[in-house]
PDB file of N, CA and C in Angstrom:
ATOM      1  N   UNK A   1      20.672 -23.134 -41.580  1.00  0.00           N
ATOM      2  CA  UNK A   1      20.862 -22.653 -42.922  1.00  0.00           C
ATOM      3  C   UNK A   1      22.310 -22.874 -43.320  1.00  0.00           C
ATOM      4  N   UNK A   2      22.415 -23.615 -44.480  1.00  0.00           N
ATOM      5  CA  UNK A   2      23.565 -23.839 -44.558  1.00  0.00           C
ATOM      6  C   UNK A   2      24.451 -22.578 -45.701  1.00  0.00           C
ATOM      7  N   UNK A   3      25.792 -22.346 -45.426  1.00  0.00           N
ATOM      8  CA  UNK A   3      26.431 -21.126 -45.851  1.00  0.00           C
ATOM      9  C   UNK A   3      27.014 -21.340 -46.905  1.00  0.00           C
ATOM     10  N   UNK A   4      27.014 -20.552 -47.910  1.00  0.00           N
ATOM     11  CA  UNK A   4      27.729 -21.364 -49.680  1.00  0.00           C
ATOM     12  C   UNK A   4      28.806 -20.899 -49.548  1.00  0.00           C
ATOM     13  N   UNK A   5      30.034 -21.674 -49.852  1.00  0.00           N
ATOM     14  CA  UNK A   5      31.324 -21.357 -49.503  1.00  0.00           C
ATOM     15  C   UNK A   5      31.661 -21.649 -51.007  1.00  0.00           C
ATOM     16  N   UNK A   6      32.662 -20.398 -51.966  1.00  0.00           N
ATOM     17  CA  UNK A   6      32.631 -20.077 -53.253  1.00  0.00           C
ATOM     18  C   UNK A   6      33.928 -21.649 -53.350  1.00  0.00           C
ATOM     19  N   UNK A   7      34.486 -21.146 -52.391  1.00  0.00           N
ATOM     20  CA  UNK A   7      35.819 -22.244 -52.068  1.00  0.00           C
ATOM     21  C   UNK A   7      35.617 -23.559 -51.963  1.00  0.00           C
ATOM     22  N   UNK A   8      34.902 -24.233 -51.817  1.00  0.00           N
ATOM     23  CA  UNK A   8      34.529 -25.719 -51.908  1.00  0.00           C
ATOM     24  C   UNK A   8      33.534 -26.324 -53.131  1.00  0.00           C
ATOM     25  N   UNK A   9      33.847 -25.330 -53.504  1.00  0.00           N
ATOM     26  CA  UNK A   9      33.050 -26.192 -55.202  1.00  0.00           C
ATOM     27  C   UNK A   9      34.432 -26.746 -55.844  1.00  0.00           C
ATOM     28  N   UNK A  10      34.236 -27.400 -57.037  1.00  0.00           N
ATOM     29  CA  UNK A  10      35.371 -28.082 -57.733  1.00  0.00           C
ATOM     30  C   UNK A  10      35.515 -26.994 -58.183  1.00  0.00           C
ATOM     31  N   UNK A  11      36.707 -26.877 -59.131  1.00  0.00           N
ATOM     32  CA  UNK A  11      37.706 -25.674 -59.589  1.00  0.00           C
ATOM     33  C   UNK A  11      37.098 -25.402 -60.762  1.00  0.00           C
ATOM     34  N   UNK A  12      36.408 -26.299 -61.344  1.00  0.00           N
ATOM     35  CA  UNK A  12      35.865 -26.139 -63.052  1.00  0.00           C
ATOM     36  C   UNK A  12      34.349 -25.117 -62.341  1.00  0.00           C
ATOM     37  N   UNK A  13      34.145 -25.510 -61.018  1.00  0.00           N
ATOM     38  CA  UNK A  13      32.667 -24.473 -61.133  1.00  0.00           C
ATOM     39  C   UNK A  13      32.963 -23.259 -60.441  1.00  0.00           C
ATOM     40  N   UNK A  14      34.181 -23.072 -59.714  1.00  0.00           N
ATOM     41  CA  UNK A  14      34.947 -22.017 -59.605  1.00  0.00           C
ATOM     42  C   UNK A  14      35.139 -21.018 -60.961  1.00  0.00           C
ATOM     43  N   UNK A  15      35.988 -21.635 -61.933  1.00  0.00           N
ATOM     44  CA  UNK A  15      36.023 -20.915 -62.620  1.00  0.00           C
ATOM     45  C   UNK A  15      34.965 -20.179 -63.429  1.00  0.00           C
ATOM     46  N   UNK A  16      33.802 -20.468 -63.603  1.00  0.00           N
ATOM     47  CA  UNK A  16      32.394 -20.316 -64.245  1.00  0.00           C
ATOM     48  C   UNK A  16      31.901 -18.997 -63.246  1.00  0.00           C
ATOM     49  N   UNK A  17      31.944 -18.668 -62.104  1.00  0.00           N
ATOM     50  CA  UNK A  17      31.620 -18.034 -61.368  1.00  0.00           C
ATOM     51  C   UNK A  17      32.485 -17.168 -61.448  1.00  0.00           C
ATOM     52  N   UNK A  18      33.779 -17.113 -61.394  1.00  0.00           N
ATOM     53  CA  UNK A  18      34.984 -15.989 -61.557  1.00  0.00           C
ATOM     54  C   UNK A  18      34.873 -15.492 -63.071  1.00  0.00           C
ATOM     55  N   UNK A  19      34.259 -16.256 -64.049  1.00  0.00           N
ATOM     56  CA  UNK A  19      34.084 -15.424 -65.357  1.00  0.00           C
ATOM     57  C   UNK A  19      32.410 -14.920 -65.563  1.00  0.00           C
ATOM     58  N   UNK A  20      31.768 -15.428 -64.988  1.00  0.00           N
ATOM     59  CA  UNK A  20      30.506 -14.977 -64.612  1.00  0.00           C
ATOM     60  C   UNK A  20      30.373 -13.577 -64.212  1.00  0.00           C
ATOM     61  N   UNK A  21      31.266 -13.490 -63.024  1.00  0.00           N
ATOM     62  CA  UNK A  21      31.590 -12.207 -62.214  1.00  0.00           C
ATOM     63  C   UNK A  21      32.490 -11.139 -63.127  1.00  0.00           C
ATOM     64  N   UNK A  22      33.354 -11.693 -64.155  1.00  0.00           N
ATOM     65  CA  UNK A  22      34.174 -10.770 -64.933  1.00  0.00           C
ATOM     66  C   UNK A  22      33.237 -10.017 -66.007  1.00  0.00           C
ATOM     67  N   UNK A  23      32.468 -11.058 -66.258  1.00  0.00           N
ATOM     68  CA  UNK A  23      31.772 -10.503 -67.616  1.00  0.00           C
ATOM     69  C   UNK A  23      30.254  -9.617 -67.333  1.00  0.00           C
ATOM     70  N   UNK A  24      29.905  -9.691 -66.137  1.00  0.00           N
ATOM     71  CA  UNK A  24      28.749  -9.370 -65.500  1.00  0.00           C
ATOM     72  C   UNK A  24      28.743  -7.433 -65.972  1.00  0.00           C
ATOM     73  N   UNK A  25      29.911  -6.627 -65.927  1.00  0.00           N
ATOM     74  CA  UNK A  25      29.855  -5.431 -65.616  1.00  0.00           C
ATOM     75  C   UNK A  25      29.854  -5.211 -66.887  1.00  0.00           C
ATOM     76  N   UNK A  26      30.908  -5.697 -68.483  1.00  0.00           N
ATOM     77  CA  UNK A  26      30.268  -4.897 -69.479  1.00  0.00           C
ATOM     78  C   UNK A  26      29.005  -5.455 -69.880  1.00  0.00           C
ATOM     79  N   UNK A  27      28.433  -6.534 -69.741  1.00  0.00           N
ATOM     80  CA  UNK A  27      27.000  -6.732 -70.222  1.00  0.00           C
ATOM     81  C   UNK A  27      26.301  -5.739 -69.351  1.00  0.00           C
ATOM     82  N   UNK A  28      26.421  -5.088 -68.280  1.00  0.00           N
ATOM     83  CA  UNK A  28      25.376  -4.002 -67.671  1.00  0.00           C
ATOM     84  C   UNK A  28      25.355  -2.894 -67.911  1.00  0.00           C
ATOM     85  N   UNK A  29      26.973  -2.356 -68.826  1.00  0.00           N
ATOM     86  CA  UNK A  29      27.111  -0.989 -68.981  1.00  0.00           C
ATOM     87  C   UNK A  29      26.402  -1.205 -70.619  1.00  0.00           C
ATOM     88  N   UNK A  30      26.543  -2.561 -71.351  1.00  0.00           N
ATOM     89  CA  UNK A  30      25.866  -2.415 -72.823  1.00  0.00           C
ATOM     90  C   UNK A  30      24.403  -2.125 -72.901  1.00  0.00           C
ATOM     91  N   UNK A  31      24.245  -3.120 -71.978  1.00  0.00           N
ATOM     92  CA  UNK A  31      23.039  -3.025 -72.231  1.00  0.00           C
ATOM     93  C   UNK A  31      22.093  -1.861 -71.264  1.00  0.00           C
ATOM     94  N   UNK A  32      22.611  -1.109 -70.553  1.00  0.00           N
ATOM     95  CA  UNK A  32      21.809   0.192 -70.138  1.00  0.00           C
ATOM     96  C   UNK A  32      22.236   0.975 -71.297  1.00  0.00           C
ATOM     97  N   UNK A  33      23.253   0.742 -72.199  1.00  0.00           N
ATOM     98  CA  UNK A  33      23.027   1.930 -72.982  1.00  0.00           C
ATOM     99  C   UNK A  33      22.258   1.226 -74.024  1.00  0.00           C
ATOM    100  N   UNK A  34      21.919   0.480 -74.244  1.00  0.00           N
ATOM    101  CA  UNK A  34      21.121  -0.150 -75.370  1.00  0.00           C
ATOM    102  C   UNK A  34      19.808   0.129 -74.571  1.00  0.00           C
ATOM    103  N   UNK A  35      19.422  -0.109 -73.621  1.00  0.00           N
ATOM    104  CA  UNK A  35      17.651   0.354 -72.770  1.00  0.00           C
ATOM    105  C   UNK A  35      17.538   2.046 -73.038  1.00  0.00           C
ATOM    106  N   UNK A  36      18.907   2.815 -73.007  1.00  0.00           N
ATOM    107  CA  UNK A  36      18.637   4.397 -72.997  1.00  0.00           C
ATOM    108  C   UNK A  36      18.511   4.836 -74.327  1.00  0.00           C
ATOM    109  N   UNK A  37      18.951   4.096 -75.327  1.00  0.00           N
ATOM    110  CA  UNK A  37      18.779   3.923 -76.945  1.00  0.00           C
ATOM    111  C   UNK A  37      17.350   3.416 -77.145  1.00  0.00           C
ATOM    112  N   UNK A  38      17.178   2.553 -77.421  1.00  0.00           N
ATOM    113  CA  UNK A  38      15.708   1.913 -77.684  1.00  0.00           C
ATOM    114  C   UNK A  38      15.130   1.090 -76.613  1.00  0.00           C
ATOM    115  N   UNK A  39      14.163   1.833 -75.430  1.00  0.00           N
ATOM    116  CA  UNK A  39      13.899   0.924 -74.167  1.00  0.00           C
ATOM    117  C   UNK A  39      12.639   0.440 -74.677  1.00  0.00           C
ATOM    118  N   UNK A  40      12.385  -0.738 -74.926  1.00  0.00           N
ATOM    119  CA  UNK A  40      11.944  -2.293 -74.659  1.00  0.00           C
ATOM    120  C   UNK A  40      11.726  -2.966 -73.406  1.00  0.00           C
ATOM    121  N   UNK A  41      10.330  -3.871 -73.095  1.00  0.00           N
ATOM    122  CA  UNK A  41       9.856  -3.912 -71.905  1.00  0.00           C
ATOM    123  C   UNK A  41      11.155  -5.327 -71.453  1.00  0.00           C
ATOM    124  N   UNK A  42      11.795  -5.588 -72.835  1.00  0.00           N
ATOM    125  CA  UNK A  42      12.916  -6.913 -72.733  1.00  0.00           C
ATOM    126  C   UNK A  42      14.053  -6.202 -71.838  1.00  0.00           C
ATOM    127  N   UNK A  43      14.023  -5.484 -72.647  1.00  0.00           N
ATOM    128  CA  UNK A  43      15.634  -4.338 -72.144  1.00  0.00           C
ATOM    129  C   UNK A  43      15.232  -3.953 -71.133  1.00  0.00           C
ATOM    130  N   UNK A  44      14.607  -3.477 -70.492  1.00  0.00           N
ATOM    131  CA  UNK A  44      14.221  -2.831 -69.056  1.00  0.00           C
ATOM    132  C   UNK A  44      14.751  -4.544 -68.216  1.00  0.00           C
ATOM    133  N   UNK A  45      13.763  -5.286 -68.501  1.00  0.00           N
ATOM    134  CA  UNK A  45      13.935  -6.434 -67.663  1.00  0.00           C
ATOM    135  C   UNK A  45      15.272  -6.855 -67.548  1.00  0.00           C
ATOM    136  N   UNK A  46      16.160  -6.647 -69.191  1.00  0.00           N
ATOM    137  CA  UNK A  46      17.096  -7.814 -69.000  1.00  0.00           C
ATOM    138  C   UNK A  46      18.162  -7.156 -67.808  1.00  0.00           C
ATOM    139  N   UNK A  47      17.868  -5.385 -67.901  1.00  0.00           N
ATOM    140  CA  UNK A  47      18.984  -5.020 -66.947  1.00  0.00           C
ATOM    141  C   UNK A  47      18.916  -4.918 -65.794  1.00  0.00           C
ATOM    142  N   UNK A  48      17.408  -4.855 -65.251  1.00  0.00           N
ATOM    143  CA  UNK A  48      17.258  -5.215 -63.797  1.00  0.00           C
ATOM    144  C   UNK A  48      17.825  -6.698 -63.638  1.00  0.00           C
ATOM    145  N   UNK A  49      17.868  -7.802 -64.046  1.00  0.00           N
ATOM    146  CA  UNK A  49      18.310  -8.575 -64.025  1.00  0.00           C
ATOM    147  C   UNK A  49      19.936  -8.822 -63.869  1.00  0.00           C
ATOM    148  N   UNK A  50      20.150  -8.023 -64.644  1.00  0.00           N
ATOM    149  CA  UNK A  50      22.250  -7.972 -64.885  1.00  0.00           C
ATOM    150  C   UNK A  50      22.080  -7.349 -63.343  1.00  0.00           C
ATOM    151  N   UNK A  51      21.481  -5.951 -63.665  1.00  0.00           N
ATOM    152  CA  UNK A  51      22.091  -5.263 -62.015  1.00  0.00           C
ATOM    153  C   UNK A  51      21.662  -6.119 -61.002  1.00  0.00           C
ATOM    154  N   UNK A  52      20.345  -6.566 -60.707  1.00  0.00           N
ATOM    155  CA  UNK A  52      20.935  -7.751 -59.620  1.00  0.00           C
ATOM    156  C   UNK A  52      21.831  -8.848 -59.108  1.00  0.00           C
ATOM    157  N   UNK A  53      22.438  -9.270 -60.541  1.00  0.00           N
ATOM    158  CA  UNK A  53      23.831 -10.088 -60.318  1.00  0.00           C
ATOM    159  C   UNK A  53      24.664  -9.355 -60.365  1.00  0.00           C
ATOM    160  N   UNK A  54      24.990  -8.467 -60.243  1.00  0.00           N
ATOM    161  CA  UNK A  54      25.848  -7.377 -60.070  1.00  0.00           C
ATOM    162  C   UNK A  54      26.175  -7.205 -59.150  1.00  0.00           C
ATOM    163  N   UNK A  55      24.930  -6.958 -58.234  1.00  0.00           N
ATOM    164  CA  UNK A  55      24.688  -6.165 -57.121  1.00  0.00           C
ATOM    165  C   UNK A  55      24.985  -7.422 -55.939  1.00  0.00           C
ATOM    166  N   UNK A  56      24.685  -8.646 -56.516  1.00  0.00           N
ATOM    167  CA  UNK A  56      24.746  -9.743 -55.822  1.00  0.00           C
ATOM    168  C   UNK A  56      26.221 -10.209 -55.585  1.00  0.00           C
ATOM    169  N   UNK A  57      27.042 -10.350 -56.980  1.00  0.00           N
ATOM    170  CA  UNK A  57      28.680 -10.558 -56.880  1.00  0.00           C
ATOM    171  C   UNK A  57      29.439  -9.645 -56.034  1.00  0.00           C
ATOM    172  N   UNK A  58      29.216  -8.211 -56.140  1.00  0.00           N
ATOM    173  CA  UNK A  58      29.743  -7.254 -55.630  1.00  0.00           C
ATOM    174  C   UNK A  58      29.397  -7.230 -54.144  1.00  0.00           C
ATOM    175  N   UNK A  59      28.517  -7.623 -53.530  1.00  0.00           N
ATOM    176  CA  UNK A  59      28.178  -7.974 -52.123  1.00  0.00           C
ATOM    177  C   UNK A  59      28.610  -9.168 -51.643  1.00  0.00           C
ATOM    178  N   UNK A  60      29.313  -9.862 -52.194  1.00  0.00           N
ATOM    179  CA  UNK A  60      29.740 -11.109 -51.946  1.00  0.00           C
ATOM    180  C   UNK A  60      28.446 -12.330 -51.700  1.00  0.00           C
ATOM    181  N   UNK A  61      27.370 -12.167 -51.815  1.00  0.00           N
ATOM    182  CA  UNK A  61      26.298 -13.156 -51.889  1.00  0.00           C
ATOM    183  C   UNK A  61      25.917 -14.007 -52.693  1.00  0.00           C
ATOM    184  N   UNK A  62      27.360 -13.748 -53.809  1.00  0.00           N
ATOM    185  CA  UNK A  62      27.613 -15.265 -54.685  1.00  0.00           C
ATOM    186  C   UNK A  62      28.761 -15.553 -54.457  1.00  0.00           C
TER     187      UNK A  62
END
């Protein structure tokens, strides 16, 4: 199995991932308060979704 090393991509897909990872936390705090405002079977989904890349950056498994 080969191991993804964040460090050996080119620098342009570096950076996509380091703003990926920046922007990841207010899209999860908006949009749980937008699911606790009007929850939608979209809104439910879209934030299980955020919190798994969340949960994924913050574990280092991206």
């Amino acid at each position: 199995m080969a191991r993804y090393y964040r460090y050996r991509l080119p620098p342009w897909a570096r950076k996509c991932i380091i703003v990926a990872e920046n922007v990841t936390l207010p899209l999860l705090i908006f949009q749980l308060i937008r699911t606790i405002l009007i929850p939608t079977t979209f809104d439910v989904l879209l934030l299980l979704i955020l919190a798994g890349i969340f949960i994924c950056f913050y574990m280092k498994w991206i």
